[in-house]
N, C-alpha and C. Protein backbone atom coordinates (compact mmCIF):
# COMPACT_ATOMS: atom_id res chain seq x y z
N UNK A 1 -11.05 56.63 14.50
CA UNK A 1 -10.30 56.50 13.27
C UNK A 1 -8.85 56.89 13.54
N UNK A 2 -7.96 56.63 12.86
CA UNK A 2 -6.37 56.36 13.24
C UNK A 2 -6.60 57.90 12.61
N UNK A 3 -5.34 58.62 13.34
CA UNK A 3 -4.58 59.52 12.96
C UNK A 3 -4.45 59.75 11.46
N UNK A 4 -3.69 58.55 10.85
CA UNK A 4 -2.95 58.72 10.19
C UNK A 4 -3.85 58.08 8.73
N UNK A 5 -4.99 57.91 8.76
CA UNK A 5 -6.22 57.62 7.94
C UNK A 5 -6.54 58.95 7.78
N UNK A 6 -7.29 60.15 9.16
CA UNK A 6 -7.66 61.05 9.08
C UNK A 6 -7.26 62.62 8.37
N UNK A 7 -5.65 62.14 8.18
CA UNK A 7 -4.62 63.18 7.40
C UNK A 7 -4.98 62.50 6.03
N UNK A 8 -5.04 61.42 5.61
CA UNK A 8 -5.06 61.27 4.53
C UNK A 8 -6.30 60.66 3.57
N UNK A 9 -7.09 60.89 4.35
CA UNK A 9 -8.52 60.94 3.99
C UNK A 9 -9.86 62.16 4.48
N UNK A 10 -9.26 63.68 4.18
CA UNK A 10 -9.90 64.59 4.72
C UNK A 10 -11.67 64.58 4.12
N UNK A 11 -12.32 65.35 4.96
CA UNK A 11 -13.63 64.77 4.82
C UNK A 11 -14.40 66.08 5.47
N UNK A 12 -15.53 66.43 4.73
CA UNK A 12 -16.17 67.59 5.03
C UNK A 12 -17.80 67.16 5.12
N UNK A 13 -18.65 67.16 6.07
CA UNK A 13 -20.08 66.82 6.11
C UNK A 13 -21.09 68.10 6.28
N UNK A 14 -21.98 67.64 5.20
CA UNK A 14 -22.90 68.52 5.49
C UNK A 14 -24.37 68.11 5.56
N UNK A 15 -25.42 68.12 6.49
CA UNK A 15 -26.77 67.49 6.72
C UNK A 15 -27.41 68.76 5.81
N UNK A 16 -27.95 67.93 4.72
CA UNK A 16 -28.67 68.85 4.30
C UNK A 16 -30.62 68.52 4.77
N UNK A 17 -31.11 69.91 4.62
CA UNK A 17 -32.67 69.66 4.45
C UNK A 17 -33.36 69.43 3.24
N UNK A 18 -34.67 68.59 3.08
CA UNK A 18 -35.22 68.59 2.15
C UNK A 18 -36.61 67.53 2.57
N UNK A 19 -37.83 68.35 2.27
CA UNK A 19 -39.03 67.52 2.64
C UNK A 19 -39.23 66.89 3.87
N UNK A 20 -38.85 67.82 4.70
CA UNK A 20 -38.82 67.52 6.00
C UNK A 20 -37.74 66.34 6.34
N UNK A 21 -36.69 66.31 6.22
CA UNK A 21 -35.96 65.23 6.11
C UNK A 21 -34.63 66.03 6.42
N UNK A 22 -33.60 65.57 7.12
CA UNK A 22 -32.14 65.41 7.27
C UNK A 22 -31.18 64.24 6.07
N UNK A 23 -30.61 64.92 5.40
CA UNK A 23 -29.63 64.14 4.45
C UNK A 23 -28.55 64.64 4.63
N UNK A 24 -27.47 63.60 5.21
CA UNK A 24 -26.12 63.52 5.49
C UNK A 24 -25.51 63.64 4.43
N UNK A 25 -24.60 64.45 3.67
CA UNK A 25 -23.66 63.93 2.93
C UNK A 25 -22.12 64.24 2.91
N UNK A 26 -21.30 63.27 2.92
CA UNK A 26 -20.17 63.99 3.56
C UNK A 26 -18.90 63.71 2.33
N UNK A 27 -18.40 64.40 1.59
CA UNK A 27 -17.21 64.70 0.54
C UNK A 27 -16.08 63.74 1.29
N UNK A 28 -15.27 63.40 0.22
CA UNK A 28 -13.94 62.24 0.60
C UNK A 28 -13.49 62.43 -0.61
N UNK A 29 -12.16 62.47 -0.61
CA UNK A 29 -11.11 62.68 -1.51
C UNK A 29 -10.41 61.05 -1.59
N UNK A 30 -11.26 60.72 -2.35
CA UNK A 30 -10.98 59.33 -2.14
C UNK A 30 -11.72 58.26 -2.97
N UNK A 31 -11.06 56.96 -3.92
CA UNK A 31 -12.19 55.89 -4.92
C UNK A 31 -12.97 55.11 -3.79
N UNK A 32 -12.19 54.63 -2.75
CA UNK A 32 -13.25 53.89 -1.98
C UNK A 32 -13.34 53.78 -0.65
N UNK A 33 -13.80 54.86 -0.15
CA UNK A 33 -13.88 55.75 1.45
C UNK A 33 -14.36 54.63 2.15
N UNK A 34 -13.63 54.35 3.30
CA UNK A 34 -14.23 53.28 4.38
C UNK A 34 -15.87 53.48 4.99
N UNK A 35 -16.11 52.19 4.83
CA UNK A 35 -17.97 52.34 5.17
C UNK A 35 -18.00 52.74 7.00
N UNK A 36 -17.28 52.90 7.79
CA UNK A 36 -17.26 53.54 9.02
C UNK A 36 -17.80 54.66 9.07
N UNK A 37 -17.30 54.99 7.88
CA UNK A 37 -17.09 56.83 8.07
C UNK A 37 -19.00 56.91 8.19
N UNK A 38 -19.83 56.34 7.59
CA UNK A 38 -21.37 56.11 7.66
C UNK A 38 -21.58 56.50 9.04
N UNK A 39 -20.45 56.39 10.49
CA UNK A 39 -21.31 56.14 11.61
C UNK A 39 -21.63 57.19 12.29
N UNK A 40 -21.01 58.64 11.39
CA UNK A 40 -21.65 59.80 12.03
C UNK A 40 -22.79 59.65 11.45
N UNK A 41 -23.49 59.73 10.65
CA UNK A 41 -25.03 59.74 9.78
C UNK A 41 -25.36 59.29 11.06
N UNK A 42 -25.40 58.39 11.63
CA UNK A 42 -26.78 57.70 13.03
C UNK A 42 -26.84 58.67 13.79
N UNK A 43 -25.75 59.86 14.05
CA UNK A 43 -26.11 61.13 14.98
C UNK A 43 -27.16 61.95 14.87
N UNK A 44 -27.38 61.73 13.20
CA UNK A 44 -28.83 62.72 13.02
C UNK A 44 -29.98 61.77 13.37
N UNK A 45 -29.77 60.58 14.06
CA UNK A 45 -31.32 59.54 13.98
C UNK A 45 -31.59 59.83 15.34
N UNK A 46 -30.68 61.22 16.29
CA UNK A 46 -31.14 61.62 17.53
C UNK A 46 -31.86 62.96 17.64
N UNK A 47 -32.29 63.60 16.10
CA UNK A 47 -32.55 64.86 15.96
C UNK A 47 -33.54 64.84 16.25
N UNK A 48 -34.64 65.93 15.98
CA UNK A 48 -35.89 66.19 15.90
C UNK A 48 -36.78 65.98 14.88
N UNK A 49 -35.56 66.44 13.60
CA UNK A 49 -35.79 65.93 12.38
C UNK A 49 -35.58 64.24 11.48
N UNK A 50 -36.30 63.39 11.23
CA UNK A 50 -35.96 62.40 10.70
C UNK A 50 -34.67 62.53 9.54
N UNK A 51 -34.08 61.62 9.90
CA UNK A 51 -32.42 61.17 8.25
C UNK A 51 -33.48 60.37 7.29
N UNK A 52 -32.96 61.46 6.00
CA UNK A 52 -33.46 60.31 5.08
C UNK A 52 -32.04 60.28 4.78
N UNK A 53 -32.32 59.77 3.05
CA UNK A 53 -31.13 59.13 2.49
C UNK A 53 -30.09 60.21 2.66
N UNK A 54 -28.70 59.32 2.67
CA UNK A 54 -27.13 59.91 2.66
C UNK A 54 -26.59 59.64 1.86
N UNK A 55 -25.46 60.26 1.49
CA UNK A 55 -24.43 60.31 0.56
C UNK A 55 -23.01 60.20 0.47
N UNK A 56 -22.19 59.83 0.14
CA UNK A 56 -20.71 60.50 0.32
C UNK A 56 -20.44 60.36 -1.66
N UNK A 57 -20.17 61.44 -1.38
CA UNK A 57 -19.70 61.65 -3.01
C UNK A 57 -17.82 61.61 -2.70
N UNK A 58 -17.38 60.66 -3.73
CA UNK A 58 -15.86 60.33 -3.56
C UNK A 58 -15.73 60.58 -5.16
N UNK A 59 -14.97 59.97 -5.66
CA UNK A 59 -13.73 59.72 -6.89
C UNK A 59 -13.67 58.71 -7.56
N UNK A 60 -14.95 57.62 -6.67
CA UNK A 60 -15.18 56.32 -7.22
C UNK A 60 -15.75 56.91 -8.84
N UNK A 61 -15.60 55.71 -9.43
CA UNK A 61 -16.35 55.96 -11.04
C UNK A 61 -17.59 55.68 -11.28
N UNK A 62 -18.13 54.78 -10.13
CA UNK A 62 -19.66 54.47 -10.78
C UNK A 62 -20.57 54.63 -9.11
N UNK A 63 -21.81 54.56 -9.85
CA UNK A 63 -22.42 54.69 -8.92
C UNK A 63 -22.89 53.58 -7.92
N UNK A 64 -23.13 53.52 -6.42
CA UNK A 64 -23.39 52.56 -5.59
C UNK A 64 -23.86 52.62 -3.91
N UNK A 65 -23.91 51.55 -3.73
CA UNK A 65 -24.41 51.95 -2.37
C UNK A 65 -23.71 51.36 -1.16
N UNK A 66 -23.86 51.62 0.20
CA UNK A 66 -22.92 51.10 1.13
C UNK A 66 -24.40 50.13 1.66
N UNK A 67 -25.30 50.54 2.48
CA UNK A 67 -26.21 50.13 2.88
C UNK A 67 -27.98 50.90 2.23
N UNK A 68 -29.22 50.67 2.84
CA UNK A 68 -30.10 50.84 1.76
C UNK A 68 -30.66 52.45 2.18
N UNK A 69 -29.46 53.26 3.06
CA UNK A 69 -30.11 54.46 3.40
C UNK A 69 -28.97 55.27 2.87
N UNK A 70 -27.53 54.63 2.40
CA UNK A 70 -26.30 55.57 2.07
C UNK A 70 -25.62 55.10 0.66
N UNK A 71 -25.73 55.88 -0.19
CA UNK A 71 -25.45 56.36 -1.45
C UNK A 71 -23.69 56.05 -1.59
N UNK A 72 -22.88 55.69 -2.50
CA UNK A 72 -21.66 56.36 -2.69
C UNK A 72 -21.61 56.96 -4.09
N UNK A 73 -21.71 58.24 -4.17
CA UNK A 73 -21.99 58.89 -5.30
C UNK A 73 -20.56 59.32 -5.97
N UNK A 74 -19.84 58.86 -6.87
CA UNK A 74 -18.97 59.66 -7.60
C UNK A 74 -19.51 61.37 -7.88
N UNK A 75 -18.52 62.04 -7.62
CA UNK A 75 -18.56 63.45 -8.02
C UNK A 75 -18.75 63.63 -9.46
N UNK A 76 -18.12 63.50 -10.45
CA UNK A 76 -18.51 63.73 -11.44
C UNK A 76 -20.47 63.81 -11.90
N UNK A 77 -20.76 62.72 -10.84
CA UNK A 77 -22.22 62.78 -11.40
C UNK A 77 -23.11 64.01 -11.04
N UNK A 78 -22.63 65.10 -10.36
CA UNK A 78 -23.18 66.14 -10.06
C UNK A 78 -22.98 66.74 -10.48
């Protein structure tokens, strides 16, 4: 990712647990965060633990999806 994307699209991830499962979700200050940013999530498909579903909660207004395992969740909905 460019430099100059990464200053201005800061981004914090956290894998959470739940039901035996790894869920990625990673915060973006941002309405519509580039679907790249998805390509750390495949790092957890080397764990021990299976990825379920992911997230990135942004600034977008509604709710949606990038692909059928990653979420783009507006913040407000939490």
């Amino acid at each position: 990712m460019r430099k100059e994307l990464q200053a201005e699209l800061p981004c914090h991830r956290y894998p959470m647990e739940s039901d035996g499962q790894l869920h990625p979700i990673e915060i973006k200050k941002s309405i519509n965060p580039p679907t790249q940013i998805t390509g750390a999530f495949k790092l957890l498909d080397k764990a021990s633990v299976p990825r379920g579903t992911g997230a990135i909660l942004c600034l977008r207004e509604t709710l949606s999806a990038i692909d059928s395992s990653t979420y783009i969740v507006p913040v407000w909905m939490i």
